[in-house]
Protein backbone atom coordinates (compact mmCIF):
# COMPACT_ATOMS: atom_id res chain seq x y z
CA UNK A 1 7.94 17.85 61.43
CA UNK A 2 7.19 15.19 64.04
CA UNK A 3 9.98 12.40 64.48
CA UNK A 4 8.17 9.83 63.62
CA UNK A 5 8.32 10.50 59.79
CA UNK A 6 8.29 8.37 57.39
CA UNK A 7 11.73 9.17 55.65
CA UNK A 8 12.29 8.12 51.58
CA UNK A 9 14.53 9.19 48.66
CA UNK A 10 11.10 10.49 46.27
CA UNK A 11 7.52 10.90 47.12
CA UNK A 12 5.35 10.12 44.28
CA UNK A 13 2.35 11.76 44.70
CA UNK A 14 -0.35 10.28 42.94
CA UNK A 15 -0.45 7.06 41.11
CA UNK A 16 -1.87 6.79 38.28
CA UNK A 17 -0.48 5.68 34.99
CA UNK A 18 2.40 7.72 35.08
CA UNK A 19 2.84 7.83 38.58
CA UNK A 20 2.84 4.10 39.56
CA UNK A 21 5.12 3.32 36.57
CA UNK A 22 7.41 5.79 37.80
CA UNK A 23 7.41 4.52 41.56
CA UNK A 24 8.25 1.14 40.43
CA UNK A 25 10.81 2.18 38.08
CA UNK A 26 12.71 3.91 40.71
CA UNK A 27 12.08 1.24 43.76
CA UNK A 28 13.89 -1.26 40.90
CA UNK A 29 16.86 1.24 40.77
CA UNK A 30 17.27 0.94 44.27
CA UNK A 31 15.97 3.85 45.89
CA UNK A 32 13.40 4.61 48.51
CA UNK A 33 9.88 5.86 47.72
CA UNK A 34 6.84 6.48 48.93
CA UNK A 35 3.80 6.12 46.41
CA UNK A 36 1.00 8.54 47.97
CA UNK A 37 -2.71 8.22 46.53
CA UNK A 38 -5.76 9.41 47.59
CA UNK A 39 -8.08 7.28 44.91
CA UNK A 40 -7.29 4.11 43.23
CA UNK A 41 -4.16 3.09 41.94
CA UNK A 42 -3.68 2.89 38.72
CA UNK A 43 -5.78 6.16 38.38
CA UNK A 44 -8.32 7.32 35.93
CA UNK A 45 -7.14 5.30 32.85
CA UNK A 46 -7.99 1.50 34.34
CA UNK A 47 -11.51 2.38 36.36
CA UNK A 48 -12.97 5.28 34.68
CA UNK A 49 -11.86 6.06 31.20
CA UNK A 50 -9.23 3.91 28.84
CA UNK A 51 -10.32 0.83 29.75
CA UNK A 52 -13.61 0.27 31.02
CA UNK A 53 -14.85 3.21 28.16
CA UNK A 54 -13.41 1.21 25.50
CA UNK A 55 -14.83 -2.08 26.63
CA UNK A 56 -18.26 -0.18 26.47
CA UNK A 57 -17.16 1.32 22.93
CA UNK A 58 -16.22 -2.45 21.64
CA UNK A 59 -19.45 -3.84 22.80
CA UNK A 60 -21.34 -0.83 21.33
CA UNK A 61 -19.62 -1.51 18.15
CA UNK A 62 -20.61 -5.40 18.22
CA UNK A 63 -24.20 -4.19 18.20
CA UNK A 64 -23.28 -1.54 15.29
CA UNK A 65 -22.04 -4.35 13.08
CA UNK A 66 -24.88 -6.79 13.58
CA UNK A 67 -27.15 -4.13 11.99
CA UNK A 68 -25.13 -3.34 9.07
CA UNK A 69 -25.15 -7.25 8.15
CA UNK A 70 -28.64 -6.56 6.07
CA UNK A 71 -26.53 -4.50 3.71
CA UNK A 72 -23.72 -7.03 3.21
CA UNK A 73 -24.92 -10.55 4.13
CA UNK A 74 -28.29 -11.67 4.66
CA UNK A 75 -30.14 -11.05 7.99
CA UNK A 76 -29.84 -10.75 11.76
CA UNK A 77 -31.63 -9.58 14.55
CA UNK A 78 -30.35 -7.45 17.29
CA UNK A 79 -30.91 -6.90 20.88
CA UNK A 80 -29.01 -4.92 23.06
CA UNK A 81 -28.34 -5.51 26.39
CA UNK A 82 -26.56 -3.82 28.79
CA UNK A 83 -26.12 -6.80 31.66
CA UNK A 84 -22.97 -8.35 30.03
CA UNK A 85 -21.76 -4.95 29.84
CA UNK A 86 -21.98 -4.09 33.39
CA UNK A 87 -20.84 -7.15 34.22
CA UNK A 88 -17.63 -6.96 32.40
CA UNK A 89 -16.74 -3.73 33.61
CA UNK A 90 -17.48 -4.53 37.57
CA UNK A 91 -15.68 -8.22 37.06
CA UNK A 92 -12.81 -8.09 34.17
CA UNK A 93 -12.15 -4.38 34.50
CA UNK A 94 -12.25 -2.96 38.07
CA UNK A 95 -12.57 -5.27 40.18
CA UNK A 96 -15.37 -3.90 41.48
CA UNK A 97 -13.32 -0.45 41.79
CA UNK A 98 -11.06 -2.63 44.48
CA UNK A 99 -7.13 -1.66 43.53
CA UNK A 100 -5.96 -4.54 46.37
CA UNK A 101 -3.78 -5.84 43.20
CA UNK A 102 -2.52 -2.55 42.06
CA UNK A 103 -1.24 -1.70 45.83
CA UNK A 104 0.32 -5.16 46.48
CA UNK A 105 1.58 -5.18 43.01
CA UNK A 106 3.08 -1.63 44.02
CA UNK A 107 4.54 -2.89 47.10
CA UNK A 108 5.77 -6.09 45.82
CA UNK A 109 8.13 -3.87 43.96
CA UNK A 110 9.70 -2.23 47.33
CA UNK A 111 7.31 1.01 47.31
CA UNK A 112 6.23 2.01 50.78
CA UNK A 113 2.59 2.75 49.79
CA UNK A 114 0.49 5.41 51.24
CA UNK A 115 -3.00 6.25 51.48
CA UNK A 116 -4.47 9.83 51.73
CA UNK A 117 -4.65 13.23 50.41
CA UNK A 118 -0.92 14.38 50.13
CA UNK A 119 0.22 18.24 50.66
CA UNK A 120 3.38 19.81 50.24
CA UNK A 121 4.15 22.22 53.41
CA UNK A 122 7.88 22.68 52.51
CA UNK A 123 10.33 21.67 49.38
CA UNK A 124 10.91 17.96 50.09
CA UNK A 125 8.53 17.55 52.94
CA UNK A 126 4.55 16.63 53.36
CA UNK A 127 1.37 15.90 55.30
CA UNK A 128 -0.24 12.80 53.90
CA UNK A 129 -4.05 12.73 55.56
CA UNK A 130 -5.41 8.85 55.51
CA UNK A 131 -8.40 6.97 56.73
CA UNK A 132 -5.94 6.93 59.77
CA UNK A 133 -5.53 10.55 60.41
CA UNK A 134 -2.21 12.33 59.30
CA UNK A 135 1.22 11.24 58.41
CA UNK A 136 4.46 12.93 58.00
CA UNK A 137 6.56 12.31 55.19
CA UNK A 138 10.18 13.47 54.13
CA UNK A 139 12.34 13.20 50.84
CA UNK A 140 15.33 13.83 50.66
CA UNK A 141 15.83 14.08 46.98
CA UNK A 142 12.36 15.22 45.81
CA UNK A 143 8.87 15.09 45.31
CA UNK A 144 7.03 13.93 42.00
CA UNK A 145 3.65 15.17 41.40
CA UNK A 146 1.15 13.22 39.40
CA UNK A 147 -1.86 14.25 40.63
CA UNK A 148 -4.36 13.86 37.64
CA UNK A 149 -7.59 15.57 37.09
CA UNK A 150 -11.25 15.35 38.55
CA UNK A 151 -14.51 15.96 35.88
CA UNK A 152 -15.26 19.44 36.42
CA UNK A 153 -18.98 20.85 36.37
CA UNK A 154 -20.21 23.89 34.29
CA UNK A 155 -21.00 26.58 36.62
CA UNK A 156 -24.69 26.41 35.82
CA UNK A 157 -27.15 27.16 37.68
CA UNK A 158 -28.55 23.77 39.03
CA UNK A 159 -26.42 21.80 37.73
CA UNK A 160 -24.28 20.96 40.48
CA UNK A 161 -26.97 20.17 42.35
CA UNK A 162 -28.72 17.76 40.57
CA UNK A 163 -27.67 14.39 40.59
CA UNK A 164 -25.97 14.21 36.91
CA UNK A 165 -23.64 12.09 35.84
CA UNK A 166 -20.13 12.35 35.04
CA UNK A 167 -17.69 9.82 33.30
CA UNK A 168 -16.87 8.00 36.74
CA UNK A 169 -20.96 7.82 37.30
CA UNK A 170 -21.39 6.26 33.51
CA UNK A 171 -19.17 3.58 33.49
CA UNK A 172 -20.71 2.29 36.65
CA UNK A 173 -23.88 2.35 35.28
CA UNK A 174 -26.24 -0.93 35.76
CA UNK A 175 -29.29 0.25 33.20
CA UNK A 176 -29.36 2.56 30.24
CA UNK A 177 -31.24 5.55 30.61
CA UNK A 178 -34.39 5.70 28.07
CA UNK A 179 -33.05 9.12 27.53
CA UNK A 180 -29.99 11.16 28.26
CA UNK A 181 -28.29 14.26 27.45
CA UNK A 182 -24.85 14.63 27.70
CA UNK A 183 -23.08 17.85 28.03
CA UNK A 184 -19.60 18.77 25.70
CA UNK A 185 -18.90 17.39 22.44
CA UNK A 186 -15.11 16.51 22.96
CA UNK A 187 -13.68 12.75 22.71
CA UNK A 188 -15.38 11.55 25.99
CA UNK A 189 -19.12 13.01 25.31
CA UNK A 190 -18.47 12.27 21.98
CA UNK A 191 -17.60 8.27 22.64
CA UNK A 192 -20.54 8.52 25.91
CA UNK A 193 -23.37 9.65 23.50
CA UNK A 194 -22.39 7.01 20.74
CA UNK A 195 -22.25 3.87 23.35
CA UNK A 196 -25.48 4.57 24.74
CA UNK A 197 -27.64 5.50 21.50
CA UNK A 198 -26.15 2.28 20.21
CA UNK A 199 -27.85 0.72 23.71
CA UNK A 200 -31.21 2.51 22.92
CA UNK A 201 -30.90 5.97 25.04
CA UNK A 202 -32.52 8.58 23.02
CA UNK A 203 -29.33 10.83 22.99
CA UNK A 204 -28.45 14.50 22.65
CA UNK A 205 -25.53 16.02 22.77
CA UNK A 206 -25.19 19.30 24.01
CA UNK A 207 -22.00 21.36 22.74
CA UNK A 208 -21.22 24.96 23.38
CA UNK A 209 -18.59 24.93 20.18
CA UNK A 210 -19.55 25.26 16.93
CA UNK A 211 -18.55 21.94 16.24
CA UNK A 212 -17.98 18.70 17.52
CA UNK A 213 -14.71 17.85 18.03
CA UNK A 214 -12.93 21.25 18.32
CA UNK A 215 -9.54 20.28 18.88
CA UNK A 216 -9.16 18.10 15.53
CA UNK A 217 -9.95 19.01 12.00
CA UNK A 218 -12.97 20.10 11.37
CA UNK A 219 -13.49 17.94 8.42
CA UNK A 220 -13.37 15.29 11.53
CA UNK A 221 -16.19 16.59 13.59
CA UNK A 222 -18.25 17.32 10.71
CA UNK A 223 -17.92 13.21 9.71
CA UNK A 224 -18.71 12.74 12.97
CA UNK A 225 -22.01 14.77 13.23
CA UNK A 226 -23.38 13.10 10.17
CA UNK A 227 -22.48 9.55 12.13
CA UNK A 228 -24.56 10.53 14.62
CA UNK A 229 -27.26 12.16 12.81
CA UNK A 230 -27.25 8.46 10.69
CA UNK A 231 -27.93 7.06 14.52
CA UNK A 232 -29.84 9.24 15.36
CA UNK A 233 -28.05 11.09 18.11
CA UNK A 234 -29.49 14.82 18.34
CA UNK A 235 -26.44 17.02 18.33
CA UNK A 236 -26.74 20.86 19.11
CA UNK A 237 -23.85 22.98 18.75
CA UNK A 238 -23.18 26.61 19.66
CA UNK A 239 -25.66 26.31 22.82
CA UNK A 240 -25.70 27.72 26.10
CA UNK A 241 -27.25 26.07 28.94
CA UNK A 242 -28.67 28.58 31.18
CA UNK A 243 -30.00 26.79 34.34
CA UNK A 244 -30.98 22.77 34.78
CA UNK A 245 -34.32 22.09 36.90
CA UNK A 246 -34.64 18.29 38.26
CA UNK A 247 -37.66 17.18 39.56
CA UNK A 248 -36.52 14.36 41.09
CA UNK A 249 -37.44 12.11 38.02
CA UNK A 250 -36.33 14.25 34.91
CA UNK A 251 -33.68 16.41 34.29
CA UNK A 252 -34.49 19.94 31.93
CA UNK A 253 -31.62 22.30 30.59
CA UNK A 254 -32.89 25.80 29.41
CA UNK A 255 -31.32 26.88 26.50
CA UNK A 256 -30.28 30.42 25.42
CA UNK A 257 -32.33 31.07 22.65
CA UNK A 258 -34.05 27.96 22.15
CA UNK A 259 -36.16 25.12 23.63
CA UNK A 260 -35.85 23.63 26.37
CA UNK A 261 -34.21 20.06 26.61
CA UNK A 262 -35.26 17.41 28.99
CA UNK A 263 -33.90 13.62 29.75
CA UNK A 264 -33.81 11.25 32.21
CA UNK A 265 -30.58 11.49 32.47
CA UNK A 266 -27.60 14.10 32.42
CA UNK A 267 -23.91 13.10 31.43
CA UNK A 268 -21.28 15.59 31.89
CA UNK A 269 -18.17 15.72 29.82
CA UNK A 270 -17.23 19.46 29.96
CA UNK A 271 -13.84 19.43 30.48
CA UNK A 272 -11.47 18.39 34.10
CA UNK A 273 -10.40 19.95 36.68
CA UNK A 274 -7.27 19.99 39.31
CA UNK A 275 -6.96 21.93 42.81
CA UNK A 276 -3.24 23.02 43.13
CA UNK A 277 -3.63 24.74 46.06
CA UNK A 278 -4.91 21.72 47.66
CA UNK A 279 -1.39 19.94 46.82
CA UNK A 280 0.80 22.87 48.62
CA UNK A 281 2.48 23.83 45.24
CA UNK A 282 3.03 27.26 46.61
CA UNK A 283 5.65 25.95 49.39
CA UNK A 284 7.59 25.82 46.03
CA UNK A 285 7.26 29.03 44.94
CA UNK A 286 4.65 28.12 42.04
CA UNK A 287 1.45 29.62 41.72
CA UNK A 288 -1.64 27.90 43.39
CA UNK A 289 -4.11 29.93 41.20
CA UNK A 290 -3.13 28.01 37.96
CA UNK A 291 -4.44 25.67 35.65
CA UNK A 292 -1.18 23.67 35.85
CA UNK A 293 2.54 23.48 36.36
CA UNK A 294 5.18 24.57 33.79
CA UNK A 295 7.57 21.75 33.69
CA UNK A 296 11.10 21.91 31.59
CA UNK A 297 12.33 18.96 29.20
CA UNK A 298 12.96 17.08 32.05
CA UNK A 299 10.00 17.44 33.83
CA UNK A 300 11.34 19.53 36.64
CA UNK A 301 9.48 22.49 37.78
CA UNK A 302 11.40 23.29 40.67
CA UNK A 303 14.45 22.25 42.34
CA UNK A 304 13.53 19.02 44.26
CA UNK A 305 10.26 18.90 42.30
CA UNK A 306 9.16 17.23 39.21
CA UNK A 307 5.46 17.12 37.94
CA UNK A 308 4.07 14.56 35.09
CA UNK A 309 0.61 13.73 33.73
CA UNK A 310 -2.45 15.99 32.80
CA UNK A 311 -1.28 18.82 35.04
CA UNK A 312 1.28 19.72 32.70
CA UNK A 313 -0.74 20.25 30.43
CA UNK A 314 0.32 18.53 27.55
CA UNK A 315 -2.32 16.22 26.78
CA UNK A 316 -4.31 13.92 29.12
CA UNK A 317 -3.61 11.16 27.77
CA UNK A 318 -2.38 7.76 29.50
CA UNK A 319 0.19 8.10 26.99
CA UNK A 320 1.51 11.09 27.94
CA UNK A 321 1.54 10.07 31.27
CA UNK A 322 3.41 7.53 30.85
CA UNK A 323 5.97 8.81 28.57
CA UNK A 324 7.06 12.34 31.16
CA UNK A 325 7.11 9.03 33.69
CA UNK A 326 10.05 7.72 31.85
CA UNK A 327 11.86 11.64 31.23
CA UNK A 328 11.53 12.02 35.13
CA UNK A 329 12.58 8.44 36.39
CA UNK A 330 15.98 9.27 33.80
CA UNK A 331 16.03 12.46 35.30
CA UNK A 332 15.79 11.16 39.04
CA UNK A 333 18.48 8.67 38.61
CA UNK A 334 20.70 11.09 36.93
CA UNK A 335 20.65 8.83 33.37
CA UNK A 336 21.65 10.44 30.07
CA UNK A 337 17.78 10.34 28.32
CA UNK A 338 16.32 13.00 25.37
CA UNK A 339 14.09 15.58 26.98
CA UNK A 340 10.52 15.64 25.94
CA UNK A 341 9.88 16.27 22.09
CA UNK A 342 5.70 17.05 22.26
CA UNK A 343 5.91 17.66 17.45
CA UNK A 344 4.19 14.08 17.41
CA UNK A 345 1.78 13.53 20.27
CA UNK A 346 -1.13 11.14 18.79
CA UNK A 347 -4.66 11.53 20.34
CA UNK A 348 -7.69 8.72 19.51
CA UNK A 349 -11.16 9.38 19.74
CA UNK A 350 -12.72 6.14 19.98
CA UNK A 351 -16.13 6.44 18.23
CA UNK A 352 -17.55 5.23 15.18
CA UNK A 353 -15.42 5.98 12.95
CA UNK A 354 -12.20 6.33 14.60
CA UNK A 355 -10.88 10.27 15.08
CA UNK A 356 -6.97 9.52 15.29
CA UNK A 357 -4.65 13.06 15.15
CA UNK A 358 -0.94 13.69 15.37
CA UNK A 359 0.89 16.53 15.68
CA UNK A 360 -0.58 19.94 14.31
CA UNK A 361 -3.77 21.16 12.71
CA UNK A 362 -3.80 22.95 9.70
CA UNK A 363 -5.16 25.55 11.80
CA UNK A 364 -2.41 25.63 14.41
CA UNK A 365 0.18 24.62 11.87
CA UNK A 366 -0.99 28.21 10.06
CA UNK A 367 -1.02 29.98 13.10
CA UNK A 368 2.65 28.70 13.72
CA UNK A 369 3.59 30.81 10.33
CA UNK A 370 4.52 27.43 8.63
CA UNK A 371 4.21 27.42 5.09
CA UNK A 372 1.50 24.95 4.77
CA UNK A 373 0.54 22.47 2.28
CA UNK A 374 -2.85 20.35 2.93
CA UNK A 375 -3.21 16.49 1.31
CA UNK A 376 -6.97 15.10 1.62
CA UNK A 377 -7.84 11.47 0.68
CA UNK A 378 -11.76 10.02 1.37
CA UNK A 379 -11.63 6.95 2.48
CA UNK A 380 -14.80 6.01 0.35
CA UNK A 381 -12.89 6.48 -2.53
CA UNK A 382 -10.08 4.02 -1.01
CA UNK A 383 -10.09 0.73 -2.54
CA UNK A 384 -10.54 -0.76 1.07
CA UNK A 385 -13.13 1.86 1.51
CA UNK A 386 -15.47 0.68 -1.56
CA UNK A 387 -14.66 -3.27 -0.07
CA UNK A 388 -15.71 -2.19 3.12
CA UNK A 389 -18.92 -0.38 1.88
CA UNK A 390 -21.30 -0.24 5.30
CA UNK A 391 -19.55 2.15 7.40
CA UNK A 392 -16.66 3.16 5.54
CA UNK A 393 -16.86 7.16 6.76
CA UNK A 394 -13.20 8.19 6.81
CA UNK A 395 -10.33 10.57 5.53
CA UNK A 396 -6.66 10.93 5.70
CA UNK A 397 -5.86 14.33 6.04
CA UNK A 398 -2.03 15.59 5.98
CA UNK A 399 -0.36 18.85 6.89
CA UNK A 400 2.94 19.60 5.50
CA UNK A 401 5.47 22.32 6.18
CA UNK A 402 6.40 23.09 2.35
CA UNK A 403 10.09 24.84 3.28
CA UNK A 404 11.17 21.57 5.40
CA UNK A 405 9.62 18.85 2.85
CA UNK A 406 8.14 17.18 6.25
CA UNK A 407 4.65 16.54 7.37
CA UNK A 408 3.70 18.36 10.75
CA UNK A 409 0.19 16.83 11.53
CA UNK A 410 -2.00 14.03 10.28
CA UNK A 411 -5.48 13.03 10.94
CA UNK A 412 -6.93 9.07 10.17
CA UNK A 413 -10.35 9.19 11.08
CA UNK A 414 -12.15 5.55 9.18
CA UNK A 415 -13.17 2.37 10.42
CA UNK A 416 -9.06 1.34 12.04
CA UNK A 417 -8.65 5.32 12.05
CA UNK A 418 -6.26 5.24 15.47
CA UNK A 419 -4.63 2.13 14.32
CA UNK A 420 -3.61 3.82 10.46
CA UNK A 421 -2.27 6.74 12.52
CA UNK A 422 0.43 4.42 13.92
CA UNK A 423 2.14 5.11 10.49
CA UNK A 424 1.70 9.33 10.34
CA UNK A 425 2.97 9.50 13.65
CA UNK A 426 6.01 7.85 12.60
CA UNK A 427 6.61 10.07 9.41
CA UNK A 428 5.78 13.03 11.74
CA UNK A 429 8.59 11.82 14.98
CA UNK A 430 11.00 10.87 12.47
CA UNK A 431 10.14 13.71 9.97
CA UNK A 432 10.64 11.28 7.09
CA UNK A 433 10.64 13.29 3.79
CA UNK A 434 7.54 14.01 1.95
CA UNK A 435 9.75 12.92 -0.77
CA UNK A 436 10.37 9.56 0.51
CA UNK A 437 6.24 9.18 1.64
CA UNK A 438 5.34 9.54 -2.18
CA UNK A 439 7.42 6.43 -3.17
CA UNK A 440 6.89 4.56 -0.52
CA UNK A 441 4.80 0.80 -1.03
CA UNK A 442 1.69 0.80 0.48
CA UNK A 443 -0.65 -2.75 0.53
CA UNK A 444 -3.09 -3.50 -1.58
CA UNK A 445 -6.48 -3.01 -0.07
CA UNK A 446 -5.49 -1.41 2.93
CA UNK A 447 -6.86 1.81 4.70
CA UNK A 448 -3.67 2.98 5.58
CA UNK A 449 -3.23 2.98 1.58
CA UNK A 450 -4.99 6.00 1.32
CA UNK A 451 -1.84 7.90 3.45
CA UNK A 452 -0.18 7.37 -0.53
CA UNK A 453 -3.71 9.12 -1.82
CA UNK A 454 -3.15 12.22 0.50
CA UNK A 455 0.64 12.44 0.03
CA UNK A 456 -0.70 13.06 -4.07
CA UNK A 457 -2.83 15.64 -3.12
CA UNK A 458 -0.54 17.46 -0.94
CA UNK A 459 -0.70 21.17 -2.49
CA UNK A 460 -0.92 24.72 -1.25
């Protein structure tokens, strides 16, 4: 390497959730680092997806609970529009996709910020390449990787062509297309096709499972799919897209079997994508070709290299992130810290209702060999549930391992769905007796009430 290298204790490359809080974390403990991003910092979670989505979700929802006052309390009349919207993302959210406050913040804390695409060429050493060519950098006790995920593209035959959308496109969007299709039925089409239907897009929703939602219950999706069918949101499941034409106006998927669809619009939520080979993880011995990197309990996945975030694929989830940020930082700075314990990871999909799940699936807890036991509570039937009338769609659903007398997995999917999950992850992280759940007090009307109601109905 050239001598004029910039020289640190840890490289953090990429800073995104995990990644920045990491940085600062060690800077504080005194060492040297170098924060390396290509994008924004921050990453994903503040620009494209956490925040900015769910400021389009709560604004969607406003809309959704003006109609539903003609059921409970007189009369009102609604018109969406999108302006305020827009506006909020561009002014409270992003400014403007600027991260000038993230970066000072960043260096304001002691991190020697860097911008470019990083790439390992030996353990400990890199090639960052800026807007100002390339730069050299060592460290001397390791390199953390954090290098998130990009939306990935079916390979479809016109697809990548035409100028569709994916999440990043959406939440910059000033107008809402009359029409628009969007591609994949997991939590971000699903939230996507439910904020813009609620805006007036004539949606469908495209989804090459058999059911919505394939990664939770599928009592969840199939909530879900009547939701949308209520507003109106065309879902197809079990398709296959053969080929998209775009004439430069409208967009038309061929089907497999079936009609064709056409839109003015495409969104694409298929699923993400990462390019290790791009970030030199082979100079550690790990292989390029992969869809991420094994880590152990402490995050490392090679001597002098630790990797957090969606590319260990343990959930993308800002949470996550943020959570292997703290394992590694302990790690790093040699501190006595638990390794990673993944039984109670909670996921929230934020539609209409709520989709909250922790832990397993009665599927996966099967699977597993557990000897399961499977509580269901509707949350129609709740008390709360028959208060809150107009869009009370919900369950509880609990999965219990019968020989340890502790539940495994929970779903809350209802009106405050991800917020009710708060108390199954607990019982699931601190694997509080099944016992102890059924005589617990729960408040009276409350949704998370119905948790007692499935705990009752827990049976083989």
């Amino acid at each position: 390497m050239a001598d004029d290298v910039l020289t640190v204790d840890i490289a953090v490359v990429g800073l995104g959730p995990g990644g920045e809080a990491l940085a600062t974390r060690l800077a504080r403990a005194g060492l040297s680092v170098a924060g390396i991003e290509s994008r924004l910092v921050g990453g994903e979670c503040p620009y494209y997806a956490c925040v900015p989505t769910k400021m389009m979700i709560r604004a969607a929802d406003s809309l959704a609970e003006a109609r539903r006052v003609s059921q409970l309390a007189g009369s009102a009349e609604v018109r969406a529009d999108w302006a305020p919207v827009a506006a909020r993302l561009r002014d409270e959210a992003t400014d403007d996709w600027d991260d000038r406050v993230a970066v000072d913040r960043l260096v304001a804390e002691g991190v020697e910020f860097v911008r470019g695409r990083a790439k390992i060429t030996a353990p400990g050493e890199l090639v960052v390449t800026g807007p100002d060519g390339d730069r050299a950098v060592r460290a001397r006790r390791g390199i953390v990787v954090n290098p998130g995920t990009d939306p990935a593209v079916p390979p479809i035959p016109g697809l990548a062509d035409a100028p569709v959308w994916t999440n990043r496109d959406a939440v910059r969007a000033e107008v809402v297309p009359e029409s628009l299709i969007v591609i994949g039925g997991g939590p971000v089409g699903c939230e996507f096709a439910q904020v813009f239907a609620r805006f007036g897009a004539k949606v469908t929703l495209l989804q090459s499972n058999e059911r919505l939602l394939p990664q939770d219950e599928p009592e969840s999706g199939a909530l879900l799919a009547e939701r949308f069918a209520a507003e109106h949101i065309l879902v197809k499941t079990g398709v296959k897209i053969t080929a998209c034409d775009y004439d430069g106006q409208r967009f038309t998927l061929q089907i497999k079997g079936a009609e064709p669809v056409t839109a003015d619009q495409v969104l694409v939520a298929a699923g993400r994508k990462t390019d290790l080979a791009a970030l030199g993880v082979g100079a550690f011995g790990l292989d390029e070709s992969a869809r991420g990197i094994t880590v152990d309990g402490r995050m490392r996945a090679a001597d002098g290299l630790w990797a957090i975030g969606d590319i260990t694929g343990k959930g993308a989830f800002t949470h996550m992130s943020m959570y292997q940020s703290g394992i590694a930082a302990a790690d790093i700075l040699g501190e006595d810290s638990p390794e990673a314990d993944y039984r109670a990871v909670p996921r929230v999909t934020f539609t209409d209702p709520e989709v909250g799940s922790v832990g397993l699936t009665e599927a996966a807890a099967r699977e597993a060999g557990l000897a399961v036991r499977v509580g269901l509570a509707r949350i129609p039937e709740s008390s709360r549930g028959w208060i809150h009338k107009v869009g009370n769609e919900g369950l509880i659903k609990l999965i219990e391992d019968a020989d340890q007398g502790v539940l495994v997995g929970a779903t809350s999917v209802g009106p405050t769905g991800g917020e009710v999950l708060g108390a199954l992850a607990v019982a699931i992280h601190g694997e509080v007796p099944v016992a102890r759940l059924r005589h617990m007090i729960y408040a009276y009307p409350t949704f998370h009430r119905a948790i007692g109601d499935a705990v009752n109905d827990l049976h083989e």
